[in-house]
PDB file of N, CA and C in Angstrom:
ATOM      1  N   UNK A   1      49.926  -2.857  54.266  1.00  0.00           N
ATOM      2  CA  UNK A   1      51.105  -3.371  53.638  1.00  0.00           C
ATOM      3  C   UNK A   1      50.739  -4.128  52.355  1.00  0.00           C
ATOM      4  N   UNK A   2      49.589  -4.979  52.640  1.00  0.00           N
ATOM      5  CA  UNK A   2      49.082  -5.517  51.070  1.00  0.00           C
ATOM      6  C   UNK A   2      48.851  -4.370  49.971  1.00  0.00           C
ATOM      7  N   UNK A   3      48.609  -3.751  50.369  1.00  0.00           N
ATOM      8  CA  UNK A   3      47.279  -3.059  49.615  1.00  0.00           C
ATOM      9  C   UNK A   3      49.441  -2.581  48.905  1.00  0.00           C
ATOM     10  N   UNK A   4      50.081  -1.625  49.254  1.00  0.00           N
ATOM     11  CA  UNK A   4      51.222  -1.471  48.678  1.00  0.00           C
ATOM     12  C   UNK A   4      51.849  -2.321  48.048  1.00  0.00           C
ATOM     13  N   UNK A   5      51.643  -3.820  48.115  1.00  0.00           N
ATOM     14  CA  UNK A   5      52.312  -4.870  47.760  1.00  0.00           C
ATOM     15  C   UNK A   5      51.017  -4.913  46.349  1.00  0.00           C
ATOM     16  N   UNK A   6      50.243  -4.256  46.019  1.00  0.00           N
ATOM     17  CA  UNK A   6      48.919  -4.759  45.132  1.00  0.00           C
ATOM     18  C   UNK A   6      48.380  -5.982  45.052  1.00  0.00           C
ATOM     19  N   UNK A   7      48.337  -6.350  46.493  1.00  0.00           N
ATOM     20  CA  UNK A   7      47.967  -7.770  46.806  1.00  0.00           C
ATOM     21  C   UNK A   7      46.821  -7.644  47.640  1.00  0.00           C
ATOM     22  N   UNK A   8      45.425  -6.736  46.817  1.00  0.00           N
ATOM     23  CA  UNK A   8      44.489  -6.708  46.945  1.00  0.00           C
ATOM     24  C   UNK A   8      43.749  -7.373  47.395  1.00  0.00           C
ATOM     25  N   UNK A   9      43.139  -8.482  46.341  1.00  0.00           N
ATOM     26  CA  UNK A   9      42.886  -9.499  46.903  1.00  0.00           C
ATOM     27  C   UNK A   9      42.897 -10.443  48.346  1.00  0.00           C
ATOM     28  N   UNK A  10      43.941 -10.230  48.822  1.00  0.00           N
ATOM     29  CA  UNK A  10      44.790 -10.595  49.793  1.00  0.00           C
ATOM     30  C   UNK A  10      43.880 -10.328  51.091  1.00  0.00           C
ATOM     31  N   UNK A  11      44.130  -8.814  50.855  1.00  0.00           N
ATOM     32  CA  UNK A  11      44.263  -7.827  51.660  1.00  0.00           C
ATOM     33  C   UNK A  11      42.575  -7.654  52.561  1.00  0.00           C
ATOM     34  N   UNK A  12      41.718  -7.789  50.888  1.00  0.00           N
ATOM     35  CA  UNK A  12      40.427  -7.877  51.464  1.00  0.00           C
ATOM     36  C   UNK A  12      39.756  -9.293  51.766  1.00  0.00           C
ATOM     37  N   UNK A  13      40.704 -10.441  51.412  1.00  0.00           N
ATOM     38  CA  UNK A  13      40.362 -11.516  52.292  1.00  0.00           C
ATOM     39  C   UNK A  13      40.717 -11.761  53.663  1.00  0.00           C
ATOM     40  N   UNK A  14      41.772 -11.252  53.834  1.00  0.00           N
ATOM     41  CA  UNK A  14      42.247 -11.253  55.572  1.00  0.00           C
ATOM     42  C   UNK A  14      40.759 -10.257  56.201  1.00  0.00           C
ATOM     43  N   UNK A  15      40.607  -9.215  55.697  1.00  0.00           N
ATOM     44  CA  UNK A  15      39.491  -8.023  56.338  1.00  0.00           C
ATOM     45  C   UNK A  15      37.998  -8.893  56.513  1.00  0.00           C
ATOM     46  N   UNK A  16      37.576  -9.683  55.217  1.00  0.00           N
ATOM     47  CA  UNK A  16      36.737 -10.945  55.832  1.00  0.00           C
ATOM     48  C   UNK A  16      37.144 -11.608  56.562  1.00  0.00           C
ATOM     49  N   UNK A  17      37.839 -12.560  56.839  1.00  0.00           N
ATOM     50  CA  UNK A  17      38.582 -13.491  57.515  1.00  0.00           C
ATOM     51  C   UNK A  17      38.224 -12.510  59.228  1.00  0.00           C
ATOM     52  N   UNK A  18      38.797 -11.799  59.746  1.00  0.00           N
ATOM     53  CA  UNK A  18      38.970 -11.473  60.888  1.00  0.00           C
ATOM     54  C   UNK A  18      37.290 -11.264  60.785  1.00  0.00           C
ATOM     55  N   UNK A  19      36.166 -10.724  60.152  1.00  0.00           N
ATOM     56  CA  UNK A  19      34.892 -10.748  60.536  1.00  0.00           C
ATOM     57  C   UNK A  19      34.559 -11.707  60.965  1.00  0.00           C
ATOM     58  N   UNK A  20      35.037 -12.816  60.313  1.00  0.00           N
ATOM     59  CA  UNK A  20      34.465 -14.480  60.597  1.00  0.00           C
ATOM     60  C   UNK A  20      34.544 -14.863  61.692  1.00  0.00           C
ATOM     61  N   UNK A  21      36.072 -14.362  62.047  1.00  0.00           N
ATOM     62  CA  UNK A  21      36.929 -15.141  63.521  1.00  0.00           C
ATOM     63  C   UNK A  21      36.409 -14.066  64.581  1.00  0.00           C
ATOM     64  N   UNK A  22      34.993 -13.072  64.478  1.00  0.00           N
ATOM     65  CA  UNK A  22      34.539 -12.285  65.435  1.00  0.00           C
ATOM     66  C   UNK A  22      35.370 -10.957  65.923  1.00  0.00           C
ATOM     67  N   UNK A  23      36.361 -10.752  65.311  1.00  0.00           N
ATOM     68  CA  UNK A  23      37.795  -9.508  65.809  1.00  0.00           C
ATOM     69  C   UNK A  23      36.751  -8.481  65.629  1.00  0.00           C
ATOM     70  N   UNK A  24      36.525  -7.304  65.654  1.00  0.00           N
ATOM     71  CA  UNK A  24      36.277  -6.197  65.228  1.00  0.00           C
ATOM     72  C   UNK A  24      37.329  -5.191  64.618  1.00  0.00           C
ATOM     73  N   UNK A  25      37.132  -5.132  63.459  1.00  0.00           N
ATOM     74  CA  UNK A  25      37.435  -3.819  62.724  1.00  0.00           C
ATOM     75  C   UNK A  25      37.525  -2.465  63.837  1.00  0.00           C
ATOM     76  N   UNK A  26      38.666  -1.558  63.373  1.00  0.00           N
ATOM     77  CA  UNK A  26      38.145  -0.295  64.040  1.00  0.00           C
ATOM     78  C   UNK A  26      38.202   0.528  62.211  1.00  0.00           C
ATOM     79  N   UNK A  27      38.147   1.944  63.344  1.00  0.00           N
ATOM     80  CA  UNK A  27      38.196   3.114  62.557  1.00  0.00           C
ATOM     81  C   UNK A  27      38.978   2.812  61.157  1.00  0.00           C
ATOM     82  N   UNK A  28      40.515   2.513  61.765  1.00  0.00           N
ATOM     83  CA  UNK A  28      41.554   2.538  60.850  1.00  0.00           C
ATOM     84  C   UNK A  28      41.515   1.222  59.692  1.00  0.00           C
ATOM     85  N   UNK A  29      41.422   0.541  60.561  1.00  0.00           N
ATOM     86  CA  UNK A  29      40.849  -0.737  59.085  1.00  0.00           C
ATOM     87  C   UNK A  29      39.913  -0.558  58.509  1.00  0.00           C
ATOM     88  N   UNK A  30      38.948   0.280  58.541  1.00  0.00           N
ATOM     89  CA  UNK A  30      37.602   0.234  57.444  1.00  0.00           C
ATOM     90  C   UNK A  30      38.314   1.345  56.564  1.00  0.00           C
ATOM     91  N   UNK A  31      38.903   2.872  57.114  1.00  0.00           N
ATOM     92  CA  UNK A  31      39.289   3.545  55.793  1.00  0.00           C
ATOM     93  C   UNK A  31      40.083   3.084  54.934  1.00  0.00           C
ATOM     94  N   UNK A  32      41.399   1.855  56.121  1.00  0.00           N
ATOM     95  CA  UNK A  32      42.204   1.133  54.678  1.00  0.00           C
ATOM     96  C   UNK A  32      41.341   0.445  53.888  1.00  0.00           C
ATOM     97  N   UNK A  33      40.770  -0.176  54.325  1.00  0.00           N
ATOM     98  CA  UNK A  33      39.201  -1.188  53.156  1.00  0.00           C
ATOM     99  C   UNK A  33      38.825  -0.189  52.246  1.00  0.00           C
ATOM    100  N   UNK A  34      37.963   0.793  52.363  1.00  0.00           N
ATOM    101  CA  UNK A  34      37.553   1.688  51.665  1.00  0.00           C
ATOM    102  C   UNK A  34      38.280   2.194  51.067  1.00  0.00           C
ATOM    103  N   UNK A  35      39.829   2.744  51.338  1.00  0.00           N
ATOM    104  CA  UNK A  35      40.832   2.771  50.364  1.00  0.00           C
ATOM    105  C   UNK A  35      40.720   1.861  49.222  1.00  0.00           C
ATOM    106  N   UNK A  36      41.591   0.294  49.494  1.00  0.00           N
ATOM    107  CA  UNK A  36      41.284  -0.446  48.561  1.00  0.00           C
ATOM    108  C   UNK A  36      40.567  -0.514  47.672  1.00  0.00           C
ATOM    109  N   UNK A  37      38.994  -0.553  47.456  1.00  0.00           N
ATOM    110  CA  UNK A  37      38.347  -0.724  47.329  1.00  0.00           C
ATOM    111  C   UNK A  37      37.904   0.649  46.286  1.00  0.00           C
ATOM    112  N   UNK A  38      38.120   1.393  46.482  1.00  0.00           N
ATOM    113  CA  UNK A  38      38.054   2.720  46.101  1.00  0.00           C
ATOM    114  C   UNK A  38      38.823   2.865  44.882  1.00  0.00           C
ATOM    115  N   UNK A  39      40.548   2.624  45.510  1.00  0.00           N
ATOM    116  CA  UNK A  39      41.824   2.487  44.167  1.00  0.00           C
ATOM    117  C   UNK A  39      41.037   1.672  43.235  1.00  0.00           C
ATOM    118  N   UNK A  40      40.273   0.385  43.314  1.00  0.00           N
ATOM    119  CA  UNK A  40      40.174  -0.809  42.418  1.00  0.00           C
ATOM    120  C   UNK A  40      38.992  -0.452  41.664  1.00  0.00           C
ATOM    121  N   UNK A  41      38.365   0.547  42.122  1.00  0.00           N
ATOM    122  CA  UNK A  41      37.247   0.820  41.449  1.00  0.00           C
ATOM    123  C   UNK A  41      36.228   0.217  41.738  1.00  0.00           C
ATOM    124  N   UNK A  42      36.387  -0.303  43.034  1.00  0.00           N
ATOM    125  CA  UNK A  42      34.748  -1.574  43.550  1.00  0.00           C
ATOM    126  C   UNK A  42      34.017  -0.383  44.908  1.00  0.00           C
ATOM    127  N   UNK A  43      33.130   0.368  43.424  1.00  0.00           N
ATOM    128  CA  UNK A  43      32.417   1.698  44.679  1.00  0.00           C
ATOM    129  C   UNK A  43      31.494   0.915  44.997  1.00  0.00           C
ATOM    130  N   UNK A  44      30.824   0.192  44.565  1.00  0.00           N
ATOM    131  CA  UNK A  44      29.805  -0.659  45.385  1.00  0.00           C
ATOM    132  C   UNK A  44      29.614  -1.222  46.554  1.00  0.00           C
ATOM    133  N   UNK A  45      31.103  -2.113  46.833  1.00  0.00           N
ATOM    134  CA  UNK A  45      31.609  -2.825  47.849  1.00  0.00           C
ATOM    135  C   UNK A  45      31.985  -1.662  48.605  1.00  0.00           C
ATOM    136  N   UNK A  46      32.834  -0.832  48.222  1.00  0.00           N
ATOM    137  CA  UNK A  46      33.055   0.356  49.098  1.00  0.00           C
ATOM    138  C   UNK A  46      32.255   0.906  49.950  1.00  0.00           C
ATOM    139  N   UNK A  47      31.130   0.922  49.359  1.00  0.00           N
ATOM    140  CA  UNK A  47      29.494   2.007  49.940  1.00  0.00           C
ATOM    141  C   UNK A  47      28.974   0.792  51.136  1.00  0.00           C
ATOM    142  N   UNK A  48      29.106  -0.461  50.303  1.00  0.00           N
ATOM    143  CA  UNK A  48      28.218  -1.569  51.509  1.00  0.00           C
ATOM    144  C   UNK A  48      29.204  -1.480  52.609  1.00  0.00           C
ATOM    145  N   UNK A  49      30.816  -1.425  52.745  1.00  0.00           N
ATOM    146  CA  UNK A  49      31.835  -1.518  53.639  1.00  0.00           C
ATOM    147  C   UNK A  49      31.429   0.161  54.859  1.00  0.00           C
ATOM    148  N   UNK A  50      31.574   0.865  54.143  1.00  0.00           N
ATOM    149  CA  UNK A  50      30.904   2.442  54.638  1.00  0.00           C
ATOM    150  C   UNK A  50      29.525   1.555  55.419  1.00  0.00           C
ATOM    151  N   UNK A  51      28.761   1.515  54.773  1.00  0.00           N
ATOM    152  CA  UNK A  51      27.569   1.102  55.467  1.00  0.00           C
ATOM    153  C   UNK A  51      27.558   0.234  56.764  1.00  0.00           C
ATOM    154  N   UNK A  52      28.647  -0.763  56.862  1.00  0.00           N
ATOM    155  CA  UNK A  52      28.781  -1.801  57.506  1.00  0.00           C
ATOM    156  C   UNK A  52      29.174  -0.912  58.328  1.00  0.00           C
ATOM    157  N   UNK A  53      30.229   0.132  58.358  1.00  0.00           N
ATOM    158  CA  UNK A  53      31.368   0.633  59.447  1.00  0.00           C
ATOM    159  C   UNK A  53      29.823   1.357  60.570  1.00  0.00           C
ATOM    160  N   UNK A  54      29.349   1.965  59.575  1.00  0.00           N
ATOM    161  CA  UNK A  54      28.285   2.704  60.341  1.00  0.00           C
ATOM    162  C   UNK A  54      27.279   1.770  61.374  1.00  0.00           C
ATOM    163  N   UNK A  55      27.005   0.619  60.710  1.00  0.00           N
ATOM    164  CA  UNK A  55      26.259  -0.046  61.493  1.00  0.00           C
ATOM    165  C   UNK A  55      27.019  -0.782  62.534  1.00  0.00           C
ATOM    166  N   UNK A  56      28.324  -0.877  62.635  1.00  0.00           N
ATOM    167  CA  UNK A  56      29.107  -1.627  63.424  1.00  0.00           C
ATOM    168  C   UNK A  56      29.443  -0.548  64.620  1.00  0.00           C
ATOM    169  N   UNK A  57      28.629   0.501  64.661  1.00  0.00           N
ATOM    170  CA  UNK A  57      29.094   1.400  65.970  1.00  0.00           C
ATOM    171  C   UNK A  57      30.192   2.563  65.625  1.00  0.00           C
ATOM    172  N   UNK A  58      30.955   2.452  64.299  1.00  0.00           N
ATOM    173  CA  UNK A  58      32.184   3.099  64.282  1.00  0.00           C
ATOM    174  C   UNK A  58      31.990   4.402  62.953  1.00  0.00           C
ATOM    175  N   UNK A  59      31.947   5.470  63.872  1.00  0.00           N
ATOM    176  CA  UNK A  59      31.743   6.743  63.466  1.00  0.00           C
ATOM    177  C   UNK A  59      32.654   7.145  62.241  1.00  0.00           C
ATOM    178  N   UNK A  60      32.609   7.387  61.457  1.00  0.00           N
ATOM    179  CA  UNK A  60      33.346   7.903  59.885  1.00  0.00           C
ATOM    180  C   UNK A  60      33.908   9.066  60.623  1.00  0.00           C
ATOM    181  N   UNK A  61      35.072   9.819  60.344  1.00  0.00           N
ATOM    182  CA  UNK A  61      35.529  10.757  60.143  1.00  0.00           C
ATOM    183  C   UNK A  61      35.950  11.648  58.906  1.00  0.00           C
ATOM    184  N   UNK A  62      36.832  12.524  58.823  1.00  0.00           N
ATOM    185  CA  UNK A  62      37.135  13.239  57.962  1.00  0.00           C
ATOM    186  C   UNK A  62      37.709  12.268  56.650  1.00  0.00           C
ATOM    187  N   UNK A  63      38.742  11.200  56.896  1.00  0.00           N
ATOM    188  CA  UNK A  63      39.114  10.435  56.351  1.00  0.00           C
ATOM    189  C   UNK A  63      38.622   9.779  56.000  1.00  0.00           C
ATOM    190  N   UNK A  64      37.827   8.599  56.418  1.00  0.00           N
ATOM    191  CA  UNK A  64      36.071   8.310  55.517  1.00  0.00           C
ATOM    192  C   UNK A  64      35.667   8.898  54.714  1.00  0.00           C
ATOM    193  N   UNK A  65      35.561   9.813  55.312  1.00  0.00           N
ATOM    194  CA  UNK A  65      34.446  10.458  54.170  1.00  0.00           C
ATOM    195  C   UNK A  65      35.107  10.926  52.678  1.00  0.00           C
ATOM    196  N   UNK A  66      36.287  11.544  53.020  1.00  0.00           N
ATOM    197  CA  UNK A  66      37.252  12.208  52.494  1.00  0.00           C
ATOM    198  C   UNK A  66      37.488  10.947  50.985  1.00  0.00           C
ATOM    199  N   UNK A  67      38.039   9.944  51.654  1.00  0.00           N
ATOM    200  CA  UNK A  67      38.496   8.761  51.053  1.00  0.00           C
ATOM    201  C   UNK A  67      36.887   8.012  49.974  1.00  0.00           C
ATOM    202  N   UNK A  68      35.976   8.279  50.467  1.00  0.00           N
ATOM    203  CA  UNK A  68      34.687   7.938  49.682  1.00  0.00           C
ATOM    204  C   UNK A  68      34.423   9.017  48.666  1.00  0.00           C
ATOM    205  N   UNK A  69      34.523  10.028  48.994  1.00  0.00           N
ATOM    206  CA  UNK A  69      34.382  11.121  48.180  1.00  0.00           C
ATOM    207  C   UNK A  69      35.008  11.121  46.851  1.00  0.00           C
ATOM    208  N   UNK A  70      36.320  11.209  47.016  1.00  0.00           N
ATOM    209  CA  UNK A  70      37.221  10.920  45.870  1.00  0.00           C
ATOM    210  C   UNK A  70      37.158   9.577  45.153  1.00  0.00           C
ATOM    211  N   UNK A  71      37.082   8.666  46.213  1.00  0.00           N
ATOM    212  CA  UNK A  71      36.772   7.537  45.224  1.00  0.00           C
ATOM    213  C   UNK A  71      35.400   7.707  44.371  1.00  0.00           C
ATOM    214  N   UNK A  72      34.270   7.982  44.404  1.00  0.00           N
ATOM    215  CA  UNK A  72      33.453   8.212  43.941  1.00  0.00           C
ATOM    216  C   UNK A  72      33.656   9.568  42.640  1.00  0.00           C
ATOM    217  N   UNK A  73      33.967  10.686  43.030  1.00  0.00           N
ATOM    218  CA  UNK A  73      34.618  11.383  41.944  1.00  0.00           C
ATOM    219  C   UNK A  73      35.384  10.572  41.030  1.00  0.00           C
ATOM    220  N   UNK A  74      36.492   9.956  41.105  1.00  0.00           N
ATOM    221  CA  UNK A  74      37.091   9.132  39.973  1.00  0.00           C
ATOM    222  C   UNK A  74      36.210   7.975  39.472  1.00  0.00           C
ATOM    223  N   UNK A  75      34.939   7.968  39.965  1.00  0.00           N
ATOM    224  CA  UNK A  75      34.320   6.638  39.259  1.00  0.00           C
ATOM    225  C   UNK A  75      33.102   7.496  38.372  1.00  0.00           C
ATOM    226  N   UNK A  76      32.828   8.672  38.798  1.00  0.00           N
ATOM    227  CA  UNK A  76      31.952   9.423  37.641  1.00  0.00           C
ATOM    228  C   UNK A  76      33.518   9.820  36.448  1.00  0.00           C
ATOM    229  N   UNK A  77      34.568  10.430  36.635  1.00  0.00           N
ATOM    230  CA  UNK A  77      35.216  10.690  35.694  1.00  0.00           C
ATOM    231  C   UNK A  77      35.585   9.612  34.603  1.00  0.00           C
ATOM    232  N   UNK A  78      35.603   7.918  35.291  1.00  0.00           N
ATOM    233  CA  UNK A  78      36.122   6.849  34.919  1.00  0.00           C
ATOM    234  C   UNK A  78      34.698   6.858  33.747  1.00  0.00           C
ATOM    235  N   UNK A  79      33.550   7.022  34.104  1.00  0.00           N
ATOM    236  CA  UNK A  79      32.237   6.856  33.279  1.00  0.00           C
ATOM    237  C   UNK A  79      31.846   7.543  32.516  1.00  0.00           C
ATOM    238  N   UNK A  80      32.651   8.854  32.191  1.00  0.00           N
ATOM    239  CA  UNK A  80      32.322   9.810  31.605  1.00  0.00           C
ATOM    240  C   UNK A  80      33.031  10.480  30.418  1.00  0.00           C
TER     241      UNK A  80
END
């Protein structure tokens, strides 16, 4: 709902916030993260968030991947 509201920011402080308070992330909150993150152009944070999901037990799917992919395509076109 943030992330539609472009209340980014927001959006990826609540996603820290619940790490802090011990919640676990699933599936569906890391591709919205990686969404975010992706739209804003922060592939960096994106890749460490990917990385995190993987090390946190939680398997990427089509949508992961899918959603990294493209974000990464628009950040070579953005550079080029």
């Amino acid at each position: 709902m943030l992330q539609e509201c472009r209340q980014i920011d927001q959006a990826l402080l609540i996603f820290d916030q619940t790490k802090g308070l011990k919640c676990e992330p699933d599936l569906i909150t890391y591709n919205i993260v990686l969404d975010i993150l992706g739209r804003v152009g922060h592939v960096v944070k994106m890749l460490h968030e990917f990385s995190s999901m993987k090390e946190a037990g939680i398997s990427p799917e089509v949508i992961s991947y899918n959603t990294l992919l493209n974000s990464l395509k628009k950040e070579m076109l953005r550079n080029h």
